[in-house]
C-alpha atoms as a PDB file:
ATOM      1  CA  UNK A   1       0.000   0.000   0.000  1.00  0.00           C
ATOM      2  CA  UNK A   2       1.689   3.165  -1.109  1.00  0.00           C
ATOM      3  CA  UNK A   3       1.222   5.579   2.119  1.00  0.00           C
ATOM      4  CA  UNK A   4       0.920   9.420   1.914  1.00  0.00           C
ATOM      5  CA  UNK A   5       1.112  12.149   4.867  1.00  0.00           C
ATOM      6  CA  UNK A   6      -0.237  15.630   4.989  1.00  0.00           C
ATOM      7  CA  UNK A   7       0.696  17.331   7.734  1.00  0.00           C
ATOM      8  CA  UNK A   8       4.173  15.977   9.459  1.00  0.00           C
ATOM      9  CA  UNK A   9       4.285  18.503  12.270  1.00  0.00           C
ATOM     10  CA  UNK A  10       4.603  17.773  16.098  1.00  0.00           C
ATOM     11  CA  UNK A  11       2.340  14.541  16.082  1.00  0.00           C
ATOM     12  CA  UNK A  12       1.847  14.114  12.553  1.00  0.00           C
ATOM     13  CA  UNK A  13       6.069  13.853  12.079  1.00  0.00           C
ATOM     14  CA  UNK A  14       6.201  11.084  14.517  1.00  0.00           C
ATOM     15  CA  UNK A  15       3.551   9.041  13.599  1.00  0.00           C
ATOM     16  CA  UNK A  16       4.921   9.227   9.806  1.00  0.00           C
ATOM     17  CA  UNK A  17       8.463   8.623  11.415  1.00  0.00           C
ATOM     18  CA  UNK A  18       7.176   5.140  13.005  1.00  0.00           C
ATOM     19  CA  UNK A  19       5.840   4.109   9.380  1.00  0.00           C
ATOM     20  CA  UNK A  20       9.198   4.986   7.952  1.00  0.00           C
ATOM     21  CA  UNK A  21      10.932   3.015  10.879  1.00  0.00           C
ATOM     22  CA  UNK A  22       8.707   0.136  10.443  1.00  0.00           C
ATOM     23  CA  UNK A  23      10.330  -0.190   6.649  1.00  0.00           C
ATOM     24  CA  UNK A  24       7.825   1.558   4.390  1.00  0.00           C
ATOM     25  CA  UNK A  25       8.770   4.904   1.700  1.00  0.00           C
ATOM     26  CA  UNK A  26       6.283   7.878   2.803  1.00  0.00           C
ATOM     27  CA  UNK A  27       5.455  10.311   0.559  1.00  0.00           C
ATOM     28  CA  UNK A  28       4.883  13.307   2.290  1.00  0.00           C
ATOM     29  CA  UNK A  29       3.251  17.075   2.332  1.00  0.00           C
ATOM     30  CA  UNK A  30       3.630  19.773   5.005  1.00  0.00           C
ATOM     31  CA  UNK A  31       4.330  23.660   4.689  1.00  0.00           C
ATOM     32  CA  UNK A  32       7.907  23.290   6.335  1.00  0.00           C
ATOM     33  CA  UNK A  33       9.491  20.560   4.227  1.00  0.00           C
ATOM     34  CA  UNK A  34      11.708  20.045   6.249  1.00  0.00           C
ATOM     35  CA  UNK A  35       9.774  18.473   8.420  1.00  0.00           C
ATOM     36  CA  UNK A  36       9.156  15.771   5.905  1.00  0.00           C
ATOM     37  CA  UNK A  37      12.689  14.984   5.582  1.00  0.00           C
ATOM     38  CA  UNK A  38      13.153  15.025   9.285  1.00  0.00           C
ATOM     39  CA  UNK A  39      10.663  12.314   9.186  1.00  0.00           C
ATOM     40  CA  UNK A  40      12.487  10.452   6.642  1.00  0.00           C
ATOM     41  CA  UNK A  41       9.432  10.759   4.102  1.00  0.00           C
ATOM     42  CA  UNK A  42      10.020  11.978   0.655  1.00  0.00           C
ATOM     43  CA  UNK A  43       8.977  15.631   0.045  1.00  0.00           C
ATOM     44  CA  UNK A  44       6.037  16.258  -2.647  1.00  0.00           C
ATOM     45  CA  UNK A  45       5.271  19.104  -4.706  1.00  0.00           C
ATOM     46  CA  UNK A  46       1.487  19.717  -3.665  1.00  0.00           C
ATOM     47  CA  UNK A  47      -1.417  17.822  -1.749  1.00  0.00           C
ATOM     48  CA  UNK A  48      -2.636  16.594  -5.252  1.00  0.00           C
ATOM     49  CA  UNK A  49       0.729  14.937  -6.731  1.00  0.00           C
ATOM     50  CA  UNK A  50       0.688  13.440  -3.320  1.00  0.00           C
ATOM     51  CA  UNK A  51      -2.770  11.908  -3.571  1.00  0.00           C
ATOM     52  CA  UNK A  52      -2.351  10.510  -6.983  1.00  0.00           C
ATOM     53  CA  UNK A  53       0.661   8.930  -5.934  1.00  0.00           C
ATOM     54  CA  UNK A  54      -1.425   6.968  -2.396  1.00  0.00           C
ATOM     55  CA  UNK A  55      -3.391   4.369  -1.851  1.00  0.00           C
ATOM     56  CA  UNK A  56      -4.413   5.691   1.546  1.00  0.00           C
ATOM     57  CA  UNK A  57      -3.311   9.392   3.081  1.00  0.00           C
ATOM     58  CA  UNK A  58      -3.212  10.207   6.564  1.00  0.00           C
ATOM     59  CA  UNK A  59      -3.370  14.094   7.895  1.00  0.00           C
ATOM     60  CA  UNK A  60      -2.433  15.561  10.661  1.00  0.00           C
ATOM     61  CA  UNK A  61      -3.644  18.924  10.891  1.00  0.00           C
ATOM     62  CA  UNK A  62      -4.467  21.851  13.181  1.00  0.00           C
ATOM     63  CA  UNK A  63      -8.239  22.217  13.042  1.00  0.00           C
ATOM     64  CA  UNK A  64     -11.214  21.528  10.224  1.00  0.00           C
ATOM     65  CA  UNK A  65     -10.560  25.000   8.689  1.00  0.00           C
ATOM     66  CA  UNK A  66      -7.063  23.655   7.789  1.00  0.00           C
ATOM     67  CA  UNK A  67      -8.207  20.221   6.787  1.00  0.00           C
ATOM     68  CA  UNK A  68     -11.089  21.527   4.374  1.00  0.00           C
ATOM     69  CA  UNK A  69      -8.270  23.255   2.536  1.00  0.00           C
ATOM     70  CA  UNK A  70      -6.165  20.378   2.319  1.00  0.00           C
ATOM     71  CA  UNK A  71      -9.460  18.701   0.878  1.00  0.00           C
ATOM     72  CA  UNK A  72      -9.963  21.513  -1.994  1.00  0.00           C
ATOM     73  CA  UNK A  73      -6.968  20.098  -2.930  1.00  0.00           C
ATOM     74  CA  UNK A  74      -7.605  16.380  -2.234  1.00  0.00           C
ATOM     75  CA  UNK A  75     -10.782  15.743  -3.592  1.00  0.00           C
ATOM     76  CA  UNK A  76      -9.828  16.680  -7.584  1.00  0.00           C
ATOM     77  CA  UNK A  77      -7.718  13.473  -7.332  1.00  0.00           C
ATOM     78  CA  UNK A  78      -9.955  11.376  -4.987  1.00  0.00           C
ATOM     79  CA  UNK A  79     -11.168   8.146  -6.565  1.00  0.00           C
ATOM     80  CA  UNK A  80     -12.445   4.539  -5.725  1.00  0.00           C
ATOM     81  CA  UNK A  81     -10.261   2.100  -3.241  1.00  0.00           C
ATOM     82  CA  UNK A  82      -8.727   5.288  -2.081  1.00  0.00           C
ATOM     83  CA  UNK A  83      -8.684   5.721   2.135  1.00  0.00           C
ATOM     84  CA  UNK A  84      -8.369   8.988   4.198  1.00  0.00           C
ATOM     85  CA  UNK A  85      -7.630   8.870   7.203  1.00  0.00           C
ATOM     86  CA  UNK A  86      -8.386  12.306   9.573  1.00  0.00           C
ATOM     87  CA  UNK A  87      -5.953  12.202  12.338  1.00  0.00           C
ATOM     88  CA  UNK A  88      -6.563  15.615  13.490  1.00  0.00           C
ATOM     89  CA  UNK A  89      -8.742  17.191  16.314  1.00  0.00           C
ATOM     90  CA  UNK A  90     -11.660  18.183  14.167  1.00  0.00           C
ATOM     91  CA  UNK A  91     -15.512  19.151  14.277  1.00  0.00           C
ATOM     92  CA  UNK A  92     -17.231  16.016  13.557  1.00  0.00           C
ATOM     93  CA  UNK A  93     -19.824  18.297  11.664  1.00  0.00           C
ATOM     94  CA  UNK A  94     -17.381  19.173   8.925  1.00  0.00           C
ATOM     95  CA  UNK A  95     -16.283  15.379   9.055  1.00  0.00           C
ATOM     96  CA  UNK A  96     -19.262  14.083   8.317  1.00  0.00           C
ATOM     97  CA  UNK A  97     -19.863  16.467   5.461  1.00  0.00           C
ATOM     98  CA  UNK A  98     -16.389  15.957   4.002  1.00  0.00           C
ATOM     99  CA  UNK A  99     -17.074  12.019   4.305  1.00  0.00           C
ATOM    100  CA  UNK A 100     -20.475  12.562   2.316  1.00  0.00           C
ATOM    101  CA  UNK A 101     -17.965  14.404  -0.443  1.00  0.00           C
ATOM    102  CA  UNK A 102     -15.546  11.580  -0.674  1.00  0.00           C
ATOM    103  CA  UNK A 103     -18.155   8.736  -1.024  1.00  0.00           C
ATOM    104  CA  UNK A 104     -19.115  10.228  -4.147  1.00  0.00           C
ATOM    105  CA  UNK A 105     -16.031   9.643  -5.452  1.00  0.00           C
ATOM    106  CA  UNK A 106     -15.877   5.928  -4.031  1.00  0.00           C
ATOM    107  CA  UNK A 107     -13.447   7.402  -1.296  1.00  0.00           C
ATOM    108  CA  UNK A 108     -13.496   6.304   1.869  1.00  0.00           C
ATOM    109  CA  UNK A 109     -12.990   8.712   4.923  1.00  0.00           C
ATOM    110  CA  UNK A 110     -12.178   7.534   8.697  1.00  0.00           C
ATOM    111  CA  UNK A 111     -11.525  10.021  11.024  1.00  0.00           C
ATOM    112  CA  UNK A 112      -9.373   8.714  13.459  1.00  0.00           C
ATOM    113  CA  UNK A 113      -8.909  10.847  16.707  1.00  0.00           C
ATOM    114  CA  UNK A 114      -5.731  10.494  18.506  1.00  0.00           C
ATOM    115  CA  UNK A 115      -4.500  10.206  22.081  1.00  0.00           C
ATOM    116  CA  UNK A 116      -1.078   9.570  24.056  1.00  0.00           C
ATOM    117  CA  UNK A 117       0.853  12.639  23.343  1.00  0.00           C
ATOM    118  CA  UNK A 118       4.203  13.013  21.718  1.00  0.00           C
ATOM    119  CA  UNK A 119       5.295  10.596  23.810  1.00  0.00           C
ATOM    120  CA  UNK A 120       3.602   7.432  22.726  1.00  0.00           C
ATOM    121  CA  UNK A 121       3.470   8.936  18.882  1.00  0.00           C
ATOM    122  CA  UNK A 122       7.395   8.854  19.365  1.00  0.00           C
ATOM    123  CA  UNK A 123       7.364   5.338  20.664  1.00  0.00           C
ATOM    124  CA  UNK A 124       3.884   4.236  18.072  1.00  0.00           C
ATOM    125  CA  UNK A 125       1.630   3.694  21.274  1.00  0.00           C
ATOM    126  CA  UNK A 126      -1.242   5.809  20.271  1.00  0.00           C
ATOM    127  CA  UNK A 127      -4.521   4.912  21.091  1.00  0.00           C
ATOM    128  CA  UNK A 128      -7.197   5.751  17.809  1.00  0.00           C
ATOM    129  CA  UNK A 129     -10.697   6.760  18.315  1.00  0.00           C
ATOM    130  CA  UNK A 130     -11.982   5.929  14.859  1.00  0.00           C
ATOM    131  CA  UNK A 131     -15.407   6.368  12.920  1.00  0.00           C
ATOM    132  CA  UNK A 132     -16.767   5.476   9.632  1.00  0.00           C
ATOM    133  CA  UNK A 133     -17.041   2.339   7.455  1.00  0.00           C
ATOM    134  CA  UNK A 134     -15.604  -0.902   9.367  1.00  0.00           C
ATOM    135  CA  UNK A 135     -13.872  -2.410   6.100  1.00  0.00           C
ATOM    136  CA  UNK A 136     -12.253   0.747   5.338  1.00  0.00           C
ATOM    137  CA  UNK A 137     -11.019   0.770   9.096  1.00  0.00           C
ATOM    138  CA  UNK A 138     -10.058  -3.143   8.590  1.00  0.00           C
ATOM    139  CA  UNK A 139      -8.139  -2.155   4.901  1.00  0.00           C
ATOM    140  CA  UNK A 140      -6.248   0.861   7.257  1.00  0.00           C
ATOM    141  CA  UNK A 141      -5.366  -0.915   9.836  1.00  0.00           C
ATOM    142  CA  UNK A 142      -2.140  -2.277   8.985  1.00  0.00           C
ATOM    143  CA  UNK A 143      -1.090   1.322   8.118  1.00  0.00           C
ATOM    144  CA  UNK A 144      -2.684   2.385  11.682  1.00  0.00           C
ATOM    145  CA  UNK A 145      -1.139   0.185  13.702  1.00  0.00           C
ATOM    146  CA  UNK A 146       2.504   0.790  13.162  1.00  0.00           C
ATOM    147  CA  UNK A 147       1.803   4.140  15.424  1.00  0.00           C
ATOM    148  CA  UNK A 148      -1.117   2.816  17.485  1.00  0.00           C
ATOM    149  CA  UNK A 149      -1.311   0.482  20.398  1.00  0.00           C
ATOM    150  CA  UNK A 150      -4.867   0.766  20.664  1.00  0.00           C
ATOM    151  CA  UNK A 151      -8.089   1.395  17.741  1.00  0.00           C
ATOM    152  CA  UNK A 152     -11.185   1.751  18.993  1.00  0.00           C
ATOM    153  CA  UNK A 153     -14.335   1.849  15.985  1.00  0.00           C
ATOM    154  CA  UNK A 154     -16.345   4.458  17.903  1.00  0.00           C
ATOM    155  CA  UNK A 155     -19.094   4.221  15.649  1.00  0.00           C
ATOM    156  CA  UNK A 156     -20.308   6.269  12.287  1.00  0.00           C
ATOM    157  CA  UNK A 157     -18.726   9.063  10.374  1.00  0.00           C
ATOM    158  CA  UNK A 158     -17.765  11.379  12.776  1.00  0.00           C
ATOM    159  CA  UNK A 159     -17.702   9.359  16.051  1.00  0.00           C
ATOM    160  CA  UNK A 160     -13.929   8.847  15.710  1.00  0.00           C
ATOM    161  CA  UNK A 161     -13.998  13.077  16.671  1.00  0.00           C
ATOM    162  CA  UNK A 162     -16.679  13.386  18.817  1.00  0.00           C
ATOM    163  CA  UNK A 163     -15.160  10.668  21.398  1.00  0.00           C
ATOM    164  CA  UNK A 164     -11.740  12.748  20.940  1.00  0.00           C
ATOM    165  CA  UNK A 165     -13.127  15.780  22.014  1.00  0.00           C
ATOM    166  CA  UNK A 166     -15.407  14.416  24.412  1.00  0.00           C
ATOM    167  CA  UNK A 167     -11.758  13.067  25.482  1.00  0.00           C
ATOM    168  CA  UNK A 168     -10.129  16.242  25.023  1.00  0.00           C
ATOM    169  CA  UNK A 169     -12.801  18.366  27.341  1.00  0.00           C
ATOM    170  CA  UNK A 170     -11.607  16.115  30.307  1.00  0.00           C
ATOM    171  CA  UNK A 171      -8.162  16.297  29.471  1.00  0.00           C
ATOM    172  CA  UNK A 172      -8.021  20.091  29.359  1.00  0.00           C
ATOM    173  CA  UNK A 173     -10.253  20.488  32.678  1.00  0.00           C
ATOM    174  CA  UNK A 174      -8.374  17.901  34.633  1.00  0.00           C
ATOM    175  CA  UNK A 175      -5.175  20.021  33.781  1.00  0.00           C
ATOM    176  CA  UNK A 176      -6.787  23.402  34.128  1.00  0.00           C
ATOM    177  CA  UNK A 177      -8.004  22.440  37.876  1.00  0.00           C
ATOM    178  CA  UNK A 178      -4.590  20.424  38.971  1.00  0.00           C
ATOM    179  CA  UNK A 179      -2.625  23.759  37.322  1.00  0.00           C
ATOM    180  CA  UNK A 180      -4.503  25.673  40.004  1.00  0.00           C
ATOM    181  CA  UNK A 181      -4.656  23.242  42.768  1.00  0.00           C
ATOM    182  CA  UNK A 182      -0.703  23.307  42.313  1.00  0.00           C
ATOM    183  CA  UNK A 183      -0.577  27.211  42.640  1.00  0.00           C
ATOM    184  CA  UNK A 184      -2.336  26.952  46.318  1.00  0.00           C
ATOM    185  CA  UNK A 185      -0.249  23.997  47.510  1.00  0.00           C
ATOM    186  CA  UNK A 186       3.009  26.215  46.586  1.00  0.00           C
ATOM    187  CA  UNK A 187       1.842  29.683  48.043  1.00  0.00           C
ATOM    188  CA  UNK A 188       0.917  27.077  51.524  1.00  0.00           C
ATOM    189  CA  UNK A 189       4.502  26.265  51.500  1.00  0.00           C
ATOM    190  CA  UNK A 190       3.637  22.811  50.863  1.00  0.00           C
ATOM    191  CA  UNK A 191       5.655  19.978  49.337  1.00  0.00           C
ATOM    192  CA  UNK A 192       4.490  19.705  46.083  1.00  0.00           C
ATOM    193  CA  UNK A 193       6.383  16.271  45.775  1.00  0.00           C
ATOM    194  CA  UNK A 194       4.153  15.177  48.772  1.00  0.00           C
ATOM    195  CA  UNK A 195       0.620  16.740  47.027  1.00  0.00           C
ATOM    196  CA  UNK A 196       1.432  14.804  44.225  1.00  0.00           C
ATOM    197  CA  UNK A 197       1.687  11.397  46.223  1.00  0.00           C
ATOM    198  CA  UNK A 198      -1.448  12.051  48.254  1.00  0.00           C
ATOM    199  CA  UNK A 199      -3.495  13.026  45.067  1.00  0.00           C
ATOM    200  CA  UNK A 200      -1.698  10.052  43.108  1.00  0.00           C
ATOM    201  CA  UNK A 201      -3.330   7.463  46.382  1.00  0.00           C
ATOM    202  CA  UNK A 202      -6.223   9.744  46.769  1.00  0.00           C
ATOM    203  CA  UNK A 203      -9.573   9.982  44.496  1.00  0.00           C
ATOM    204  CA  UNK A 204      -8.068  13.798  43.149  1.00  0.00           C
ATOM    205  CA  UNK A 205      -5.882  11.453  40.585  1.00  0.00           C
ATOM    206  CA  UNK A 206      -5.951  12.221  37.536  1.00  0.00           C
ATOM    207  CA  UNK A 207      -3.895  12.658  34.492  1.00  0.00           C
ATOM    208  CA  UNK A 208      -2.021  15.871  35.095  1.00  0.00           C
ATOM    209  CA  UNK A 209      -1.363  14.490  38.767  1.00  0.00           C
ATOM    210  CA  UNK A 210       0.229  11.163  37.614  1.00  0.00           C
ATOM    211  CA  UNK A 211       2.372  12.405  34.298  1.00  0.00           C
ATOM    212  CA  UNK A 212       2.356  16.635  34.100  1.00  0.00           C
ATOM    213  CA  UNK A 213       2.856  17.692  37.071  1.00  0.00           C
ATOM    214  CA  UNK A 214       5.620  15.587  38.863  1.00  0.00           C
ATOM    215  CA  UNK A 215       8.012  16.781  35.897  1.00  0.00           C
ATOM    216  CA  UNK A 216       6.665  19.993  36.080  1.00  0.00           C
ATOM    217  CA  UNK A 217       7.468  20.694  39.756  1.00  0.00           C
ATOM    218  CA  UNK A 218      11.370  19.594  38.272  1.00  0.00           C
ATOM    219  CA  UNK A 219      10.776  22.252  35.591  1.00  0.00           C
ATOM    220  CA  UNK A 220      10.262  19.960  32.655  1.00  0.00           C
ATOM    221  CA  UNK A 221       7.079  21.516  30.769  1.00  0.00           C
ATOM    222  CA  UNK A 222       7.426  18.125  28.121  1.00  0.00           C
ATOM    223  CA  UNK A 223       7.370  20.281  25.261  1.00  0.00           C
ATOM    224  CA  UNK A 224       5.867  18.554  21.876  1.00  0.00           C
ATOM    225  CA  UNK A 225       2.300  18.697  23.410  1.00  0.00           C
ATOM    226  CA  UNK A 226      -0.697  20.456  22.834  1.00  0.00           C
ATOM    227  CA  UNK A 227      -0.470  24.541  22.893  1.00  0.00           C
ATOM    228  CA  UNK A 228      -2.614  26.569  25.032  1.00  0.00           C
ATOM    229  CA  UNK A 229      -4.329  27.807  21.547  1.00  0.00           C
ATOM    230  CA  UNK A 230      -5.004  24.341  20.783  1.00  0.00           C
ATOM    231  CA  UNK A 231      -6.455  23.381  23.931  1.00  0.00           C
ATOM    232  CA  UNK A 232      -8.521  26.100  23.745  1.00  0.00           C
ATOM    233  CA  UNK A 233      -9.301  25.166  19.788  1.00  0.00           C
ATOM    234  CA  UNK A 234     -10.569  21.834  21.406  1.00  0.00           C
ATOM    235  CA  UNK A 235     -12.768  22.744  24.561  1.00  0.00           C
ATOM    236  CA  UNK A 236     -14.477  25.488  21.583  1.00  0.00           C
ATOM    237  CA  UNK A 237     -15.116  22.819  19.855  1.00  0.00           C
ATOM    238  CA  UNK A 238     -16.591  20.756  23.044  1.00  0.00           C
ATOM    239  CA  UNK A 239     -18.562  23.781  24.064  1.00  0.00           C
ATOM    240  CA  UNK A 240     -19.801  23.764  20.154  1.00  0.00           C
ATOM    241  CA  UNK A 241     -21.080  20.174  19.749  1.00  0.00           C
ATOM    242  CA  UNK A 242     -22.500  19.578  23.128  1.00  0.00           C
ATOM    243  CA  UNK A 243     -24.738  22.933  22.771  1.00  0.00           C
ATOM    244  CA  UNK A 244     -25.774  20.909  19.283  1.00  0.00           C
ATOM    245  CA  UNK A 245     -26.488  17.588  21.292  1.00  0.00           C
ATOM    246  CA  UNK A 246     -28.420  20.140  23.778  1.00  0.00           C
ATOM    247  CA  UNK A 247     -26.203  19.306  26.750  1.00  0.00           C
ATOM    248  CA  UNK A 248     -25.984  21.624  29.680  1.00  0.00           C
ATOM    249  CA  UNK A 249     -21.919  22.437  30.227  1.00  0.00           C
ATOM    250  CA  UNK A 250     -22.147  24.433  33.405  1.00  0.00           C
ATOM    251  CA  UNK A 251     -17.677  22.895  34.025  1.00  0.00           C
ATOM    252  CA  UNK A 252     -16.541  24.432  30.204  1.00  0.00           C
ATOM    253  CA  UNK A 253     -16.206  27.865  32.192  1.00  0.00           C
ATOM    254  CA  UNK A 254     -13.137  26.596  33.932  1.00  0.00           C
ATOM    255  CA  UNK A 255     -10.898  25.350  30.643  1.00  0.00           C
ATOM    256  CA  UNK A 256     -12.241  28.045  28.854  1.00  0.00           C
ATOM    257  CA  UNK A 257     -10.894  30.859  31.483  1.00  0.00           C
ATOM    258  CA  UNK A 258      -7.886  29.088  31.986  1.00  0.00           C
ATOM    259  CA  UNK A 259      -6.606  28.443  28.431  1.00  0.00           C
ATOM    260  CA  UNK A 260      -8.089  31.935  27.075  1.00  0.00           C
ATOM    261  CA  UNK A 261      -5.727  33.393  30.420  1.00  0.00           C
ATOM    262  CA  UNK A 262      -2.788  31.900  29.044  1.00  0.00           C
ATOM    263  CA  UNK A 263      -3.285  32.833  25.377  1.00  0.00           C
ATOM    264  CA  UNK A 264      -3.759  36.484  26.752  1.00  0.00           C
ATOM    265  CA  UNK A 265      -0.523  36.229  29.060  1.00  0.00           C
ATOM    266  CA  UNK A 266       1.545  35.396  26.110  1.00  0.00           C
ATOM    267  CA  UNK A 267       1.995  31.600  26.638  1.00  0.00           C
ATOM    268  CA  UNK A 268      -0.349  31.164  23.008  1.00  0.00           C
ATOM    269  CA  UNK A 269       2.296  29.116  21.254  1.00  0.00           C
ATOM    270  CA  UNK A 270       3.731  27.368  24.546  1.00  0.00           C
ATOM    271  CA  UNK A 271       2.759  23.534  25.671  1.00  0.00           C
ATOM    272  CA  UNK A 272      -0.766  23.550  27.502  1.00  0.00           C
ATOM    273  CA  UNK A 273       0.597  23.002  30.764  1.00  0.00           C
ATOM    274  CA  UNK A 274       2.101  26.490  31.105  1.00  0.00           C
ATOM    275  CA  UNK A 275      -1.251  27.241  31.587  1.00  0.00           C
ATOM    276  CA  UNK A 276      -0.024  26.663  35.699  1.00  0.00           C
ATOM    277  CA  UNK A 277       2.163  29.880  34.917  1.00  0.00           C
ATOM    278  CA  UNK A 278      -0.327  32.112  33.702  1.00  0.00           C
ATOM    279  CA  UNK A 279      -2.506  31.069  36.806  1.00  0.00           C
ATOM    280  CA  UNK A 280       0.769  31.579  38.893  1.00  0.00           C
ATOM    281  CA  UNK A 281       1.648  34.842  36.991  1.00  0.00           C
ATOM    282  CA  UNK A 282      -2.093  36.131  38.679  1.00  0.00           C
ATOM    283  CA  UNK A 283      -1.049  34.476  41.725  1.00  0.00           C
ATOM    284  CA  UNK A 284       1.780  36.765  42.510  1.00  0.00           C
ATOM    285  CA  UNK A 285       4.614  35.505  40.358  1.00  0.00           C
ATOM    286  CA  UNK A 286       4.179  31.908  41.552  1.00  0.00           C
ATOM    287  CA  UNK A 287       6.618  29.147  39.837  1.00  0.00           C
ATOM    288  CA  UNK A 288       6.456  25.204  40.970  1.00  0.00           C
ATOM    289  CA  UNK A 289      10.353  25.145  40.325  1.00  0.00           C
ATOM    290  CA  UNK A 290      13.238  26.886  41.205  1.00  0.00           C
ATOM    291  CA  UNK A 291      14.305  26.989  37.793  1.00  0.00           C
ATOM    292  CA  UNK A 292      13.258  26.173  34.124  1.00  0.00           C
ATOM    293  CA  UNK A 293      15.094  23.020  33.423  1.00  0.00           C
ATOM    294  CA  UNK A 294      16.828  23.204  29.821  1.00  0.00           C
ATOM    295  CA  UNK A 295      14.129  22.826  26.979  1.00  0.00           C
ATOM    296  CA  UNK A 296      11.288  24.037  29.310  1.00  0.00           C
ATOM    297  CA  UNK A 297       8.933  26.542  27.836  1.00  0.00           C
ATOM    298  CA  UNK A 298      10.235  25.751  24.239  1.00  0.00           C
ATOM    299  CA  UNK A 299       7.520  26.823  21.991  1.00  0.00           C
ATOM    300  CA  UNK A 300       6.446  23.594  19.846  1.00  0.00           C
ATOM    301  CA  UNK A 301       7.658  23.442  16.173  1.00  0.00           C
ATOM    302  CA  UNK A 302       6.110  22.042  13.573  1.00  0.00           C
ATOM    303  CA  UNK A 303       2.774  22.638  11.374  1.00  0.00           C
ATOM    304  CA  UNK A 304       0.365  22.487  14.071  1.00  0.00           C
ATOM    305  CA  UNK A 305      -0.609  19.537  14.234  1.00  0.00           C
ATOM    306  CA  UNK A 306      -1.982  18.270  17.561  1.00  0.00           C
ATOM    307  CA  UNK A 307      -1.251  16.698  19.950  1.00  0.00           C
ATOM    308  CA  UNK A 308       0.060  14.547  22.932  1.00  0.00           C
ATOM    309  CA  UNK A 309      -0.751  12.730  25.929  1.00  0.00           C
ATOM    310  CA  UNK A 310      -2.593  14.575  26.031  1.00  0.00           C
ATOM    311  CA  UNK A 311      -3.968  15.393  23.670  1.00  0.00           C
ATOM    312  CA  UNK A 312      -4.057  14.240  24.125  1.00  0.00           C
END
C-alpha cells in the first residue's frame, strides 16, 4: 500500500516517522518541508501529486478550517479504493460532510482521533478513536497500527472526533483544575512532591497528577504537546457540539478561562501546561520550580498539528 502524509508537524512527524521506521517509503506534504525529511518521508510538490501517488493518506492537521483546505486540494484526485484517514482534532460536523464528499467519489474517509501525546506517537503507542465504514477501518489498519497500540471503531462518520473531544474536554479540565490546585499547595509552602503522592493514592488522581505535574514541579514543561491555543481550539469545539447535542456544560467555564488566560498572558504558542504559569503569573509571580530546566517553555515546532498525551 503506497502511504501518503499531509501534515508531518509535532504529532503528525512522529507518527509518519514510526511508518518509515517500520520499513515503508512515505510520501509526504507539510508547509515546512523540512519536516518531511526530518521524518524520513520523501517531500512532494502539492497535496494533489501526493494523492495521486497513495493508496491511503493520513493528515495531521491543526483544526477543520485547515483540513477543508487540504481537501480543496484532495478531492480533484480522490477516486475509488482510495482511504483517508483524519488524524486531526476536528468538528465532527465538517467530518461528516467531508465524508459525504468523498463517497461520491468511491473514497473512503475515517476520522481517526488520537491520544497519548508526543510521547507514545514517538514510541507508536497511540490509542485511535476511529469512525466510519468498518472495512475501510479493517483495509487501514495495517497502516494504523505501526503508530497505534490501541483502535477503537467508535461508531459512524464522525464518532472517531466526537469521542476525541469528548476526550479532550476532560483532558483540558483535569489540567486546568490540577494547574490551580498546584498554585495553592506552593503559596501554603507545601511539598508539592508530597501533594502529588497524596493526590496520586487519593480519588483527586488524575492525568495531570500522575504524568504533568511531577516533571513539572522539576521544571520539565514536556514540550511537543498540545499549545494553550489548541487546547482552547478543542474545549471550543466541546462547548460547540455539546450545545448541538443540547447538553448543559455548566464545568466548560473553567478550561475556557484558563486556556483563554494563558493565550492572553503570552503563553499562546507554549505547551498547555504552562497554563499553571499564567494562573501563577495572577497568583503573585508563583513558579512550581526553582528553575526552568533546559528545553522548558520551548515553543512547539512544527505545522500544528496536535497533539500529545494529552492530547491528548
Amino acid at each position: 500500500m503506497r502511504i501518503g502524509f499531509v501534515g508531518l508537524g509535532n504529532m503528525g512527524g512522529r507518527m509518519a516517522a514510526c511508518v518509515v521506521r517500520a520499513g515503508h517509503d512515505v510520501l509526504g506534504y507539510d508547509v515546512r518541508e523540512e519536516n518531511v525529511t526530518t521524518a524520513g518521508a520523501k517531500p512532494a510538490a502539492s497535496v494533489g501529486e501526493l494523492v495521486a501517488q497513495s493508496d491511503i493518506v493520513l493528515l495531521s492537521l491543526p483544526d477543520s478550517r485547515v483540513v477543508e483546505a487540504v481537501m480543496e486540494e484532495l478531492i480533484p484526485q480522490a477516486r475509488a479504493g482510495l482511504i483517508v484517514v483524519d488524524l486531526s482534532t476536528a468538528a465532527p460536523n465538517s467530518t461528516v460532510r467531508l465524508h459525504g464528499e468523498l463517497a461520491s467519489h468511491g473514497t473512503a474517509y475515517l476520522d481517526a482521533g488520537i491520544s497519548g501525546g508526543a510521547a507514545a506517537a514517538e514510541k507508536g503507542k497511540l490509542t485511535l478513536m476511529v469512525g466510519g465504514e468498518t472495512e475501510a477501518l479493517e483495509r487501514a489498519r495495517p497502516v494504523l497500527d505501526l503508530f497505534s497500540a490501541n483502535i477503537f471503531h467508535c461508531g459512524p462518520s464522525g464518532a472517531g472526533h466526537t469521542v476525541k473531544l469528548l476526550n479532550n474536554f476532560l483532558n483540558a479540565t483535569a489540567l486546568a483544575a490540577t494547574a490551580e490546585v498546584m498554585v495553592a499547595a506552593k503559596k501554603a509552602g507545601l511539598d508539592l512532591e508530597t501533594v502529588l503522592a497524596v493526590l496520586n493514592a487519593s480519588s483527586g488522581v488524575n492525568f495531570a497528577t500522575l504524568n504533568r505535574f511531577p516533571k513539572i514541579i522539576q521544571g520539565d514543561y514536556l514540550k511537543g504537546g498540545l499549545t494553550n491555543t489548541l487546547m482552547l481550539k478543542d474545549v471550543n469545539l466541546y462547548v460547540e457540539l455539546v450545545a448541538r447535542l443540547g447538553v448543559a456544560s455548566p464545568n466548560s467555564a473553567g478550561p475556557l478561562a484558563s486556556f483563554g488566560l494563558a493565550r492572553a498572558l503570552g503563553y499562546a504558542d507554549e505547551i498547555s501546561n504552562t497554563v499553571v504559569d499564567a494562573l501563577g503569573d495572577l497568583s503573585g509571580g508563583v513558579r512550581l520550580h526553582d528553575a526552568p530546566a533546559a528545553g522548558a517553555l520551548a515553543p512547539v515546532v512544527g505545522s500544528g498539528d496536535a497533539t500529545p498525551q494529552e492530547d491528548a
